[in-house]
C-alpha atoms as a PDB file:
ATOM      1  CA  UNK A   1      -5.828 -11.012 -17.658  1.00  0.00           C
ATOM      2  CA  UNK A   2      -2.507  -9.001 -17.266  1.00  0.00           C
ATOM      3  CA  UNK A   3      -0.207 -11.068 -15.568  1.00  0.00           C
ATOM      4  CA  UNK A   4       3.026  -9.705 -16.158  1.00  0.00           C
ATOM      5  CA  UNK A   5       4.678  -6.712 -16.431  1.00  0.00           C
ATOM      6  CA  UNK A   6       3.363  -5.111 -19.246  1.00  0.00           C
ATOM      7  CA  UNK A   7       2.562  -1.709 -18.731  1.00  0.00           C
ATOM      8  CA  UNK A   8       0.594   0.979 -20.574  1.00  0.00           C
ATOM      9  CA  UNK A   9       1.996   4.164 -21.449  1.00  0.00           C
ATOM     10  CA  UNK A  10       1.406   6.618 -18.910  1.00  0.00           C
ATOM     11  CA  UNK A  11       1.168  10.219 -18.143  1.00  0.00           C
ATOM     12  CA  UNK A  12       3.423  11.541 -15.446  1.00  0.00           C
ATOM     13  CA  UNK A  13       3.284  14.664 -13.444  1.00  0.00           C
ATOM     14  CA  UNK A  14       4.630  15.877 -10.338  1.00  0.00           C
ATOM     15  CA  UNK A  15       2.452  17.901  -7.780  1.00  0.00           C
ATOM     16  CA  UNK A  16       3.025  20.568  -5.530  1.00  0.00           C
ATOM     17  CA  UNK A  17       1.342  20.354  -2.336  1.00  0.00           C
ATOM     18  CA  UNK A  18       1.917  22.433   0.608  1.00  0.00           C
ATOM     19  CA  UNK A  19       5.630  22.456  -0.471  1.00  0.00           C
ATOM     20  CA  UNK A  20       6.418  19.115  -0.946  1.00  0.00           C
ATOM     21  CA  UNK A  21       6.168  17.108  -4.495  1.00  0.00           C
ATOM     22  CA  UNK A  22       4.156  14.218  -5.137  1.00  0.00           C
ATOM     23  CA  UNK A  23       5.302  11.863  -8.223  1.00  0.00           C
ATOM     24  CA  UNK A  24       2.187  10.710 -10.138  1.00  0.00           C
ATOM     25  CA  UNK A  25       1.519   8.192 -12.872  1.00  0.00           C
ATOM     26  CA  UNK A  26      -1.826   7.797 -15.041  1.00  0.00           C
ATOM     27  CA  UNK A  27      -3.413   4.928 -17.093  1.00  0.00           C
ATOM     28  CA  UNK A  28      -6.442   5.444 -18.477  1.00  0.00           C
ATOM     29  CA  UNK A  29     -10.091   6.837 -18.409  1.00  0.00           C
ATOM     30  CA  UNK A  30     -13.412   6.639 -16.380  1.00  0.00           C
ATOM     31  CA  UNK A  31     -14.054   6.301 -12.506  1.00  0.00           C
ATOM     32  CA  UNK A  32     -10.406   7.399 -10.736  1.00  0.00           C
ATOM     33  CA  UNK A  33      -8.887   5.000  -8.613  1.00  0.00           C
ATOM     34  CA  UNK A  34      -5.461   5.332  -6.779  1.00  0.00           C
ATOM     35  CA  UNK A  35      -2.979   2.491  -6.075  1.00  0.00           C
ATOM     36  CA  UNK A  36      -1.523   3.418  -2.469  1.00  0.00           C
ATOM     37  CA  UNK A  37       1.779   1.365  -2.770  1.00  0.00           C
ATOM     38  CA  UNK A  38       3.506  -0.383   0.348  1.00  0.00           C
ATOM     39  CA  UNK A  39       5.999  -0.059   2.324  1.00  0.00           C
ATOM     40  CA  UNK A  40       9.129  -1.698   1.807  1.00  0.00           C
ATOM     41  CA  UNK A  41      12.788  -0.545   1.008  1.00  0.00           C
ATOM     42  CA  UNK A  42      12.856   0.559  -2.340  1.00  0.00           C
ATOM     43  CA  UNK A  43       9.029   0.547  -3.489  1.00  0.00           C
ATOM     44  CA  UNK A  44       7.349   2.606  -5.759  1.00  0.00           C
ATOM     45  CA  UNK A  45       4.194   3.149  -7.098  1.00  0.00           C
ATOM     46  CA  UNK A  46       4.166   1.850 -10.651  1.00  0.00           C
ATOM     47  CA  UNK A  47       6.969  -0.982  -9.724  1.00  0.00           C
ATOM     48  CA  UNK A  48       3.681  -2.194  -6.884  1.00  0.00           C
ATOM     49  CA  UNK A  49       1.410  -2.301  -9.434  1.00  0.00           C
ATOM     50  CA  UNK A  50       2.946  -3.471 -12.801  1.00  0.00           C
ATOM     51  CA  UNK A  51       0.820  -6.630 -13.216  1.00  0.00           C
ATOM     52  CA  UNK A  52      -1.801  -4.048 -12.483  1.00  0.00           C
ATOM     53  CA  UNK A  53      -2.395  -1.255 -13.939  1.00  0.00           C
ATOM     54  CA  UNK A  54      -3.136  -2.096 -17.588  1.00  0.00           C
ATOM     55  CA  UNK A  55      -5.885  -4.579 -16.884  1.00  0.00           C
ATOM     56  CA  UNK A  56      -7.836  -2.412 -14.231  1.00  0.00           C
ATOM     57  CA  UNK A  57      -7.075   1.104 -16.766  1.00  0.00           C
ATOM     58  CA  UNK A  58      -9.321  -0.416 -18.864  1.00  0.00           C
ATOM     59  CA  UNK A  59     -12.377   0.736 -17.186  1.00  0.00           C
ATOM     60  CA  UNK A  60     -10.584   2.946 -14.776  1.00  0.00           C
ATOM     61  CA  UNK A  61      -8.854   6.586 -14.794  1.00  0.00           C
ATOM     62  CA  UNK A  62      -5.575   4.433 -12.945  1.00  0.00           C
ATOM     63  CA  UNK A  63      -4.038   7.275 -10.929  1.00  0.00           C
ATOM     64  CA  UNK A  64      -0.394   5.629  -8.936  1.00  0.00           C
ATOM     65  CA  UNK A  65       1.603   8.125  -6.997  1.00  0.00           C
ATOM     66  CA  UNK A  66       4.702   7.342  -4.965  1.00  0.00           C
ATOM     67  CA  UNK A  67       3.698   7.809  -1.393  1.00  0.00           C
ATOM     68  CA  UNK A  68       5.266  10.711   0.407  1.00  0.00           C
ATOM     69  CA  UNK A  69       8.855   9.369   1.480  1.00  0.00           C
ATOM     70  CA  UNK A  70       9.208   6.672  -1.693  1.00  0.00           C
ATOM     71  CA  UNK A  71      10.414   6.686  -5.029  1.00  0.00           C
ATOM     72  CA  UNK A  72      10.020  10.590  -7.107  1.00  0.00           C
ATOM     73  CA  UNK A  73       8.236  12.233  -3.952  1.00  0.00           C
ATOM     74  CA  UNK A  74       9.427  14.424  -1.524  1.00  0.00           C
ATOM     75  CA  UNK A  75      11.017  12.569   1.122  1.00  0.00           C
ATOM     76  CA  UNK A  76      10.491  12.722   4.912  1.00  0.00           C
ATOM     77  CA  UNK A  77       7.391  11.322   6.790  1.00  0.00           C
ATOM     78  CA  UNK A  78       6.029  12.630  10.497  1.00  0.00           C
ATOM     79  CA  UNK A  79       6.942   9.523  12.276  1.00  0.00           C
ATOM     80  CA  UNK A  80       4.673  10.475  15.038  1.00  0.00           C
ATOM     81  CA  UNK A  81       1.849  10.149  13.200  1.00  0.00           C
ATOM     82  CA  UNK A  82       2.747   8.191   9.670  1.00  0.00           C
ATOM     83  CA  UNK A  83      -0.493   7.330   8.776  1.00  0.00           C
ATOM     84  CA  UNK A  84      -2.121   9.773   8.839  1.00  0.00           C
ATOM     85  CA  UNK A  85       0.948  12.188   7.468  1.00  0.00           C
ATOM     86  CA  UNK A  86       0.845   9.829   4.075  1.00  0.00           C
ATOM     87  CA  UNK A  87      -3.294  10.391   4.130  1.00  0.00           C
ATOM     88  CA  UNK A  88      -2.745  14.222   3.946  1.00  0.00           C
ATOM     89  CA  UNK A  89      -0.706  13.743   1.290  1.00  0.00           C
ATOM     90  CA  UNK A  90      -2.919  11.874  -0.980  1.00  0.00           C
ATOM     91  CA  UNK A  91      -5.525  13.788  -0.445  1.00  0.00           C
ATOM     92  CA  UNK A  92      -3.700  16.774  -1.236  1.00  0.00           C
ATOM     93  CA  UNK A  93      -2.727  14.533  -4.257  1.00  0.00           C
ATOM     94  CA  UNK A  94      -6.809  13.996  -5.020  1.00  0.00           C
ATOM     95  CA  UNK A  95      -7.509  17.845  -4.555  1.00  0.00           C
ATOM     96  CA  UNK A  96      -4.411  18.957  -6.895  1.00  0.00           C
ATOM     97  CA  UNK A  97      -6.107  16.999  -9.623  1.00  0.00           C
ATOM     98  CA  UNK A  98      -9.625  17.941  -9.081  1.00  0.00           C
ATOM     99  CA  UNK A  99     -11.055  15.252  -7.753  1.00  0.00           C
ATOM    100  CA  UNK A 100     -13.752  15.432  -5.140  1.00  0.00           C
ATOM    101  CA  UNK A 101     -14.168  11.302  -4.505  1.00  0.00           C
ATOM    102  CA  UNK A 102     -11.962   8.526  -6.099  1.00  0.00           C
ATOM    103  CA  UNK A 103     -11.742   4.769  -4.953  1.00  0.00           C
ATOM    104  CA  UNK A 104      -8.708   3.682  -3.367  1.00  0.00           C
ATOM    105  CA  UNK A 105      -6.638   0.705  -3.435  1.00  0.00           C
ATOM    106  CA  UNK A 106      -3.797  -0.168  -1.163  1.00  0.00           C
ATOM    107  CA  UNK A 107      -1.570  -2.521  -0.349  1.00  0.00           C
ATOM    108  CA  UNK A 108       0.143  -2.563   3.360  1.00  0.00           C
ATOM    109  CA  UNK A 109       1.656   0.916   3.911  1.00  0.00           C
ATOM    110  CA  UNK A 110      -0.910   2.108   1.283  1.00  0.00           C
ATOM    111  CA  UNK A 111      -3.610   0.139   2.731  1.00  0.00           C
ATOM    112  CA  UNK A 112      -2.998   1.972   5.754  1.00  0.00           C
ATOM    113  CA  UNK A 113      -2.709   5.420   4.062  1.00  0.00           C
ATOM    114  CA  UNK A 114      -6.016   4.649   2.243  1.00  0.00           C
ATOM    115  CA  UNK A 115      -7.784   3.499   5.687  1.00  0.00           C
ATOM    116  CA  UNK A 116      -6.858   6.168   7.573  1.00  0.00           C
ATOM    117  CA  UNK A 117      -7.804   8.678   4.403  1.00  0.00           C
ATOM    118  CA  UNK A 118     -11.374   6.973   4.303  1.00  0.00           C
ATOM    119  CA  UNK A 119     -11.792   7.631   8.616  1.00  0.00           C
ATOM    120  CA  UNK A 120     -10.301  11.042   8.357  1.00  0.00           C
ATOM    121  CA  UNK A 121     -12.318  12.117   5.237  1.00  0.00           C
ATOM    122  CA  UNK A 122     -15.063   9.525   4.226  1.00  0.00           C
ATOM    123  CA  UNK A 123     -17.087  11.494   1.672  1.00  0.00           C
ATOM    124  CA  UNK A 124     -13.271  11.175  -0.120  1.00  0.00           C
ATOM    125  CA  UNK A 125     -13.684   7.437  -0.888  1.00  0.00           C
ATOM    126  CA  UNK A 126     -16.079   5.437  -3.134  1.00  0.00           C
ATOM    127  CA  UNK A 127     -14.817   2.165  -2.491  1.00  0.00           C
ATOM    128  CA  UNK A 128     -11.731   0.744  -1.244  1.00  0.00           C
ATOM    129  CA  UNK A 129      -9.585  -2.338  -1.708  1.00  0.00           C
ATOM    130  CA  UNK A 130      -6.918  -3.493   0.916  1.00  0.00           C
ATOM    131  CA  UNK A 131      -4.077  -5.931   0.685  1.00  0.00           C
ATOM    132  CA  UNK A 132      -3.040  -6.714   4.216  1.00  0.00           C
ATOM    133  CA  UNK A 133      -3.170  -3.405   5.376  1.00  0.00           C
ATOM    134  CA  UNK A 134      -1.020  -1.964   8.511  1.00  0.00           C
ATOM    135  CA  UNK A 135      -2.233  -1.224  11.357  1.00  0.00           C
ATOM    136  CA  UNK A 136      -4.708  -3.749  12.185  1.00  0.00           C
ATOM    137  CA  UNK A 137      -4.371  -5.391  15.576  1.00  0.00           C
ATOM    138  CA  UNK A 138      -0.282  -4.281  16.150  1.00  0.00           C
ATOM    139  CA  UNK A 139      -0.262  -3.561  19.549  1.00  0.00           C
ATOM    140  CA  UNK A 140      -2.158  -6.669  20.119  1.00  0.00           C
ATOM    141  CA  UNK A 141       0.688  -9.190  19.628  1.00  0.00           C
ATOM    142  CA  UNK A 142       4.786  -8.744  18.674  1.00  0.00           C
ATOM    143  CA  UNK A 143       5.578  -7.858  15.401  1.00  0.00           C
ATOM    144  CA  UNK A 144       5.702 -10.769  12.961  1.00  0.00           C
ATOM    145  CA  UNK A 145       9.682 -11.697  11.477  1.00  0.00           C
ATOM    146  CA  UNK A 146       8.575 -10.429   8.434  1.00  0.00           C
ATOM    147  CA  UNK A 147       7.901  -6.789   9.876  1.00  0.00           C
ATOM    148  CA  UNK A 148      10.627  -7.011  12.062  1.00  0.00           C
ATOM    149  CA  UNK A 149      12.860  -7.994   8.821  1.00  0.00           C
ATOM    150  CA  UNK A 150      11.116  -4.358   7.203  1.00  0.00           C
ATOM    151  CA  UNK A 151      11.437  -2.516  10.029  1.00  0.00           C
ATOM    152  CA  UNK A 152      15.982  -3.173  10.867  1.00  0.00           C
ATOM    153  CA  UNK A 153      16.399  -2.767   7.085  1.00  0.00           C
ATOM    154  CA  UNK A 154      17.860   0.558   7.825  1.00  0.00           C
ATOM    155  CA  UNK A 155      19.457  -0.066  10.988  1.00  0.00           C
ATOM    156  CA  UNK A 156      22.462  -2.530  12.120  1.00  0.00           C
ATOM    157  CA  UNK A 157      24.851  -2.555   9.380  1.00  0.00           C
ATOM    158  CA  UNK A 158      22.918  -1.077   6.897  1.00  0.00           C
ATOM    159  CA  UNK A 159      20.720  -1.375   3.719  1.00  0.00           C
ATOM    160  CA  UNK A 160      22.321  -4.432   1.908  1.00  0.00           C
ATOM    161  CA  UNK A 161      21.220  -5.933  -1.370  1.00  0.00           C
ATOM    162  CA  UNK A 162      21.462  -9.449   0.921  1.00  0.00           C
ATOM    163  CA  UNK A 163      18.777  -7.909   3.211  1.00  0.00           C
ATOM    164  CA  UNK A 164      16.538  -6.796   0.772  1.00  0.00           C
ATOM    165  CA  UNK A 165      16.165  -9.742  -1.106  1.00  0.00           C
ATOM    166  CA  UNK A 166      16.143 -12.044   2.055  1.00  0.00           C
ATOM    167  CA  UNK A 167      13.105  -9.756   3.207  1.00  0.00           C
ATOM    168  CA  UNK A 168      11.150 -10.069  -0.527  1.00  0.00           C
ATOM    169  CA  UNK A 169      12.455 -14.029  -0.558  1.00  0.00           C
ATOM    170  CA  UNK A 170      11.603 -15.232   2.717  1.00  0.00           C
ATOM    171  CA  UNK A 171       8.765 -12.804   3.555  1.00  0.00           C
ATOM    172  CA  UNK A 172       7.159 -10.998   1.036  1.00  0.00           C
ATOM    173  CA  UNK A 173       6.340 -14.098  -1.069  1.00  0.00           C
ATOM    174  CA  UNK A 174       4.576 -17.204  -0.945  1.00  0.00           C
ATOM    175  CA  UNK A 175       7.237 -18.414  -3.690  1.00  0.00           C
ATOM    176  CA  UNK A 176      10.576 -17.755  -3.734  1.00  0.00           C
ATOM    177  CA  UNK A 177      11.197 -17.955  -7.235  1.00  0.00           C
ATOM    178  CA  UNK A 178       8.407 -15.446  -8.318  1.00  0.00           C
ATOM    179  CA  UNK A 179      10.280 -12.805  -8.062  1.00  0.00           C
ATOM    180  CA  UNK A 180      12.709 -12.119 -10.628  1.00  0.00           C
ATOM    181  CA  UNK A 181      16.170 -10.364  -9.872  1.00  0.00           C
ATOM    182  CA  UNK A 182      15.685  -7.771 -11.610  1.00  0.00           C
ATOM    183  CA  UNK A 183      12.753  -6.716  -9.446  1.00  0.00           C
ATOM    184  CA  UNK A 184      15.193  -6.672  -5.972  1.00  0.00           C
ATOM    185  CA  UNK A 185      17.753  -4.725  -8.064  1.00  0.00           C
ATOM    186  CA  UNK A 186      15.695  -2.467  -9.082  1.00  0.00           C
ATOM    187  CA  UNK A 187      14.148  -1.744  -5.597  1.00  0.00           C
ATOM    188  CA  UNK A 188      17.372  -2.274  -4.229  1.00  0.00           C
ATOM    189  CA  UNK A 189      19.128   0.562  -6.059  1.00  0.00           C
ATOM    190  CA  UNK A 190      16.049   2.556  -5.426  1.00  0.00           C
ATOM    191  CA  UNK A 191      16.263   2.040  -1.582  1.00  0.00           C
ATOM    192  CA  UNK A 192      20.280   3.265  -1.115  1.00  0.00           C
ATOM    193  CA  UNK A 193      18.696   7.020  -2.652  1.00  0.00           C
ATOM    194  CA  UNK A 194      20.543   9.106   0.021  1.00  0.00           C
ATOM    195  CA  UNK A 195      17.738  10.965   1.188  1.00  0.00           C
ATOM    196  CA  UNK A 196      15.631   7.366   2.001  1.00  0.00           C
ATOM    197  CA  UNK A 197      18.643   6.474   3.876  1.00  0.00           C
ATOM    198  CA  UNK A 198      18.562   9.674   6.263  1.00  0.00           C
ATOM    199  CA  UNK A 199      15.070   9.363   6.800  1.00  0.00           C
ATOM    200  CA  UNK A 200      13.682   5.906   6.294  1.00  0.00           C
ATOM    201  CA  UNK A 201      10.137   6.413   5.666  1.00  0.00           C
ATOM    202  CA  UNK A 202       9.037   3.410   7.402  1.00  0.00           C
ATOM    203  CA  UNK A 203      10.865   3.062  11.278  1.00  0.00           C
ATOM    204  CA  UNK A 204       9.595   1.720  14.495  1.00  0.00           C
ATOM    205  CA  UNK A 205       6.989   3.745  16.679  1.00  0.00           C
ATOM    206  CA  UNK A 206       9.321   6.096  19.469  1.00  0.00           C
ATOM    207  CA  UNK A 207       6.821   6.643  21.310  1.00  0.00           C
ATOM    208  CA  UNK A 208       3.419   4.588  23.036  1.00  0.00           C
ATOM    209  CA  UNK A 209       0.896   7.068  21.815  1.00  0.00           C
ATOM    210  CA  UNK A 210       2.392   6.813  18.241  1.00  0.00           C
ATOM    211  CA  UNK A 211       1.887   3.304  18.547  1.00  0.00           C
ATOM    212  CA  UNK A 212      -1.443   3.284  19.168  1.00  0.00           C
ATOM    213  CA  UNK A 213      -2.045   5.730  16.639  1.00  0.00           C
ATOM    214  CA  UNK A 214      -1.238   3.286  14.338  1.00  0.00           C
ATOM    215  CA  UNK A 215      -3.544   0.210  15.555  1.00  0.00           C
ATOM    216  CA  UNK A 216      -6.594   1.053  13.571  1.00  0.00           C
ATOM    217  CA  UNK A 217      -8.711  -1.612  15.702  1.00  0.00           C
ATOM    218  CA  UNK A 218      -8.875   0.848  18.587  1.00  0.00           C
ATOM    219  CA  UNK A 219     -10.274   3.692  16.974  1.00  0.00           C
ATOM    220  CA  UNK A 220     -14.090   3.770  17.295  1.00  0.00           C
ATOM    221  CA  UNK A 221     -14.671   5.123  13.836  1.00  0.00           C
ATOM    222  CA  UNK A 222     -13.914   2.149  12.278  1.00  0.00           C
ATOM    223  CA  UNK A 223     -17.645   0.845  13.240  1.00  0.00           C
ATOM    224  CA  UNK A 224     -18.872   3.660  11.528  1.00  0.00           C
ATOM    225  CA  UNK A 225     -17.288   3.695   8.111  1.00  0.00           C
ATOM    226  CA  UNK A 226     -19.754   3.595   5.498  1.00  0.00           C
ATOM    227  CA  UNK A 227     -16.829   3.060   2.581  1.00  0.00           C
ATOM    228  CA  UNK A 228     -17.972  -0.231   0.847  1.00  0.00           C
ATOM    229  CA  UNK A 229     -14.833  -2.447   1.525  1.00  0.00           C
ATOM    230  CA  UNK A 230     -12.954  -5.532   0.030  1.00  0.00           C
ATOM    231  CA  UNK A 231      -9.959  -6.575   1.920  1.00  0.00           C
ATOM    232  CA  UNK A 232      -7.693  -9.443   0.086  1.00  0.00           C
ATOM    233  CA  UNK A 233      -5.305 -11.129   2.206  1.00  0.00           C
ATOM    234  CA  UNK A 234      -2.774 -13.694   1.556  1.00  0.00           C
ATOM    235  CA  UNK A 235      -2.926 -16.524   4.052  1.00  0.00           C
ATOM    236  CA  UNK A 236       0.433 -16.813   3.778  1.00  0.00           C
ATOM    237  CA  UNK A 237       1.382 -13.424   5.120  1.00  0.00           C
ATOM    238  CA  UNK A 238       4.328 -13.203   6.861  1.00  0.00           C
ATOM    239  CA  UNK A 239       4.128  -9.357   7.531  1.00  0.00           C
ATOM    240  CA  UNK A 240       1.154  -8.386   8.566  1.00  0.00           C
ATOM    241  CA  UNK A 241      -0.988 -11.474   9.927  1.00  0.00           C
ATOM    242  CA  UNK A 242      -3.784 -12.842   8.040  1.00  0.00           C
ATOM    243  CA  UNK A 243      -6.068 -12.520  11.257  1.00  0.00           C
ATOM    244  CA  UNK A 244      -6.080  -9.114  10.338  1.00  0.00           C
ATOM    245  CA  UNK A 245      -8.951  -9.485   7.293  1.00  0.00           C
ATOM    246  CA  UNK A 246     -11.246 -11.156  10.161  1.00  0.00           C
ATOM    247  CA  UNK A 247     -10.900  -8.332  12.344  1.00  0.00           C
ATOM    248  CA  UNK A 248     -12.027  -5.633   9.785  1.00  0.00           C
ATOM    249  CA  UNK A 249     -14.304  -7.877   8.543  1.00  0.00           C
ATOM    250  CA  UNK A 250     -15.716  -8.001  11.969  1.00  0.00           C
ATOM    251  CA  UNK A 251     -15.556  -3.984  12.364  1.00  0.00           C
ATOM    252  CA  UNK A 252     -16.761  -2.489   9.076  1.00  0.00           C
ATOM    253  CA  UNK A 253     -19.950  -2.442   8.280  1.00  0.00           C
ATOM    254  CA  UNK A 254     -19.755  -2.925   4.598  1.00  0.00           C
ATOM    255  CA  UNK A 255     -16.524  -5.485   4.094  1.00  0.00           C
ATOM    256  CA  UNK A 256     -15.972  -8.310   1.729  1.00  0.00           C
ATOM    257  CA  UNK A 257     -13.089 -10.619   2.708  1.00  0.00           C
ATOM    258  CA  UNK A 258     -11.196 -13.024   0.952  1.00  0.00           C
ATOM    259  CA  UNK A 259      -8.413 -15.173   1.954  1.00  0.00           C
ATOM    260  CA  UNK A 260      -5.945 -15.778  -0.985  1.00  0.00           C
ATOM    261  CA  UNK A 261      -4.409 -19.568  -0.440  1.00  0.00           C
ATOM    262  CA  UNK A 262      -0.928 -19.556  -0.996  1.00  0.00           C
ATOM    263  CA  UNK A 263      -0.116 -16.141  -1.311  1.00  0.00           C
ATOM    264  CA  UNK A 264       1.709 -14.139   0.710  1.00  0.00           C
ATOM    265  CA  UNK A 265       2.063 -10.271   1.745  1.00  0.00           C
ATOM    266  CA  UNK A 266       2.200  -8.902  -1.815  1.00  0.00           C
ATOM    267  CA  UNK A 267      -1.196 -10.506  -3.210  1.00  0.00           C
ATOM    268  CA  UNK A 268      -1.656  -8.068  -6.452  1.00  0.00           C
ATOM    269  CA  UNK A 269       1.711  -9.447  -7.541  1.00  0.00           C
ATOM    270  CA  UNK A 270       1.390 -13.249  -6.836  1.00  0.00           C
ATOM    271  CA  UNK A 271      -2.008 -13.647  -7.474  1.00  0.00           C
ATOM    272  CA  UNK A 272      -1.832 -11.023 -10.602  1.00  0.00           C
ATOM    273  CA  UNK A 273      -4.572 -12.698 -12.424  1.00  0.00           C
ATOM    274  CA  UNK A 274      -7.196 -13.039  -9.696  1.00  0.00           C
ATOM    275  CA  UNK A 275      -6.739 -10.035  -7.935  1.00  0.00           C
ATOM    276  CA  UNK A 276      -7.276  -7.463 -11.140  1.00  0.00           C
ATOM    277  CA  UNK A 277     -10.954  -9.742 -11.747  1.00  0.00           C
ATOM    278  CA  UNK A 278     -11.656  -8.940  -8.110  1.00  0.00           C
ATOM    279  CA  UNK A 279     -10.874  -5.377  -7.788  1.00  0.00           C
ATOM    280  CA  UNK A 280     -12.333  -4.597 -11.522  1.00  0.00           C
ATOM    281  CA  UNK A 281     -15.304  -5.697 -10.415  1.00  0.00           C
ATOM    282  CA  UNK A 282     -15.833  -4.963  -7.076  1.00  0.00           C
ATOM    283  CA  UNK A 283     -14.754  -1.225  -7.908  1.00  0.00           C
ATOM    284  CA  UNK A 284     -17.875  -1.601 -10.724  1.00  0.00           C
ATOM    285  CA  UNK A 285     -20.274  -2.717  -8.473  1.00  0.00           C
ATOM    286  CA  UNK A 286     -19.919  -6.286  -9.757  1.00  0.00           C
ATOM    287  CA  UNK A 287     -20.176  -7.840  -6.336  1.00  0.00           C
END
């Protein structure tokens, strides 16, 4: 299995939709899948996924945009509805390239993107693949240190390269020293872009209503959603709680869950090796 960053070579385009540009990067042919990226300063879609996308393009047309607000796309997300202002713009992303249904795979922010794509637009999705997505159970208990460590990256003094890597070290990560420094330079630099810093994509809710919006276990489609679902969660997360994967487990009627030991938020990273088994197969039916 791929377990380090060794990446295919990849077609690139950028699409127009409704006005704004969405950066995309291919691997690959058969069955499409996306990889929705997360959420952090400085990520991208093909820096999410390098340990990734060789081993799953294999048997999969691997399809990685930058979310709207992150790396080549147009910046600037509706933070009165973010979830579901990232959805419309994969989906525009999925009709620019012609495709009617594609699985989806998504990793915090993403997972939430992908989630809320799937309730919004169901016939959209084959099958689906979360890594401790957002929005389950937040306004349910405080935010975690980790999210709160996210969410003041742009605020207070500033984006710093201490903060960032204090918020991949201590957070992000099960261990430490996975994470090489090139990878927080890299999303570092990537995260002082002058049009990220006046208009983070990723901020605190303003308002109760967006809040809610955002808590995925109050909306009554959830109970409903006939995507066939595997949801991977480290039980080490220090972001989004683990507790999470038991409460969609509980709500969707066609979910998978496993717990990742020792692992934290960023499980396709860590856990490089088991994760592209899982997905590849559960994305082939091999269940």
């Amino acid at each position: 299995m791929t377990t380090h960053t060794e990446l295919p070579a990849m077609r690139e385009s950028l699409l127009d939709i409704a006005g704004k540009k969405i950066f995309v990067a291919e691997a690959g042919e058969g069955p499409p899948v996306l990889l929705l990226h997360g959420g952090g300063p400085g990520a991208s879609g093909v820096s999410n996924y390098a340990r990734n996308i060789a081993e799953l393009a294999k048997e999969h047309r691997v399809i990685v945009p930058d979310l709207p607000g992150y790396g080549r796309s147009s910046k600037g997300i509706d933070p009165t509805d973010p979830f579901g202002h990232l959805a419309d713009g994969i989906r525009g992303a999925l009709d620019r390239l012609g495709l009617d249904k594609a699985h989806l795979v998504g990793n915090s922010y993403g997972g939430a993107c992908a989630l809320r794509l799937a309730l919004d637009t169901p016939d959209r999705v084959d099958r689906m693949v979360l890594m401790g997505p957002g929005g389950i159970g937040t306004t349910r208990a405080l935010p975690t240190p980790g999210l709160n460590s996210l969410l003041d990256y742009y605020t207070g003094d500033g984006p710093s390269r201490r903060k960032l890597e204090a918020f991949i070290r201590q957070y992000l990560v099960f261990n430490a020293a996975d994470v090489p420094e090139s990878v927080i330079d890299s999303r570092y630099r990537d995260s002082i872009d002058p049009e990220v810093v006046a208009a983070p994509p990723l901020r605190r809710p303003k308002s109760l209503r967006a809040l809610w919006r955002m808590d995925f276990t109050r909306d009554a489609r959830l109970s409903r959603l006939p995507v066939p679902t595997l949801v991977l969660w480290g039980a080490e997360d220090k972001v989004n709680r683990p507790s999470g994967g038991r409460m969609l487990a509980e709500r969707l009627p066609d979910c998978d869950l496993y717990m990742v030991a020792n692992t934290g938020h960023w499980v396709q990273f860590e856990r490089a090796g088991l994760f592209n088994r899982l997905c590849a197969d559960f994305l082939a039916g091999r269940r």
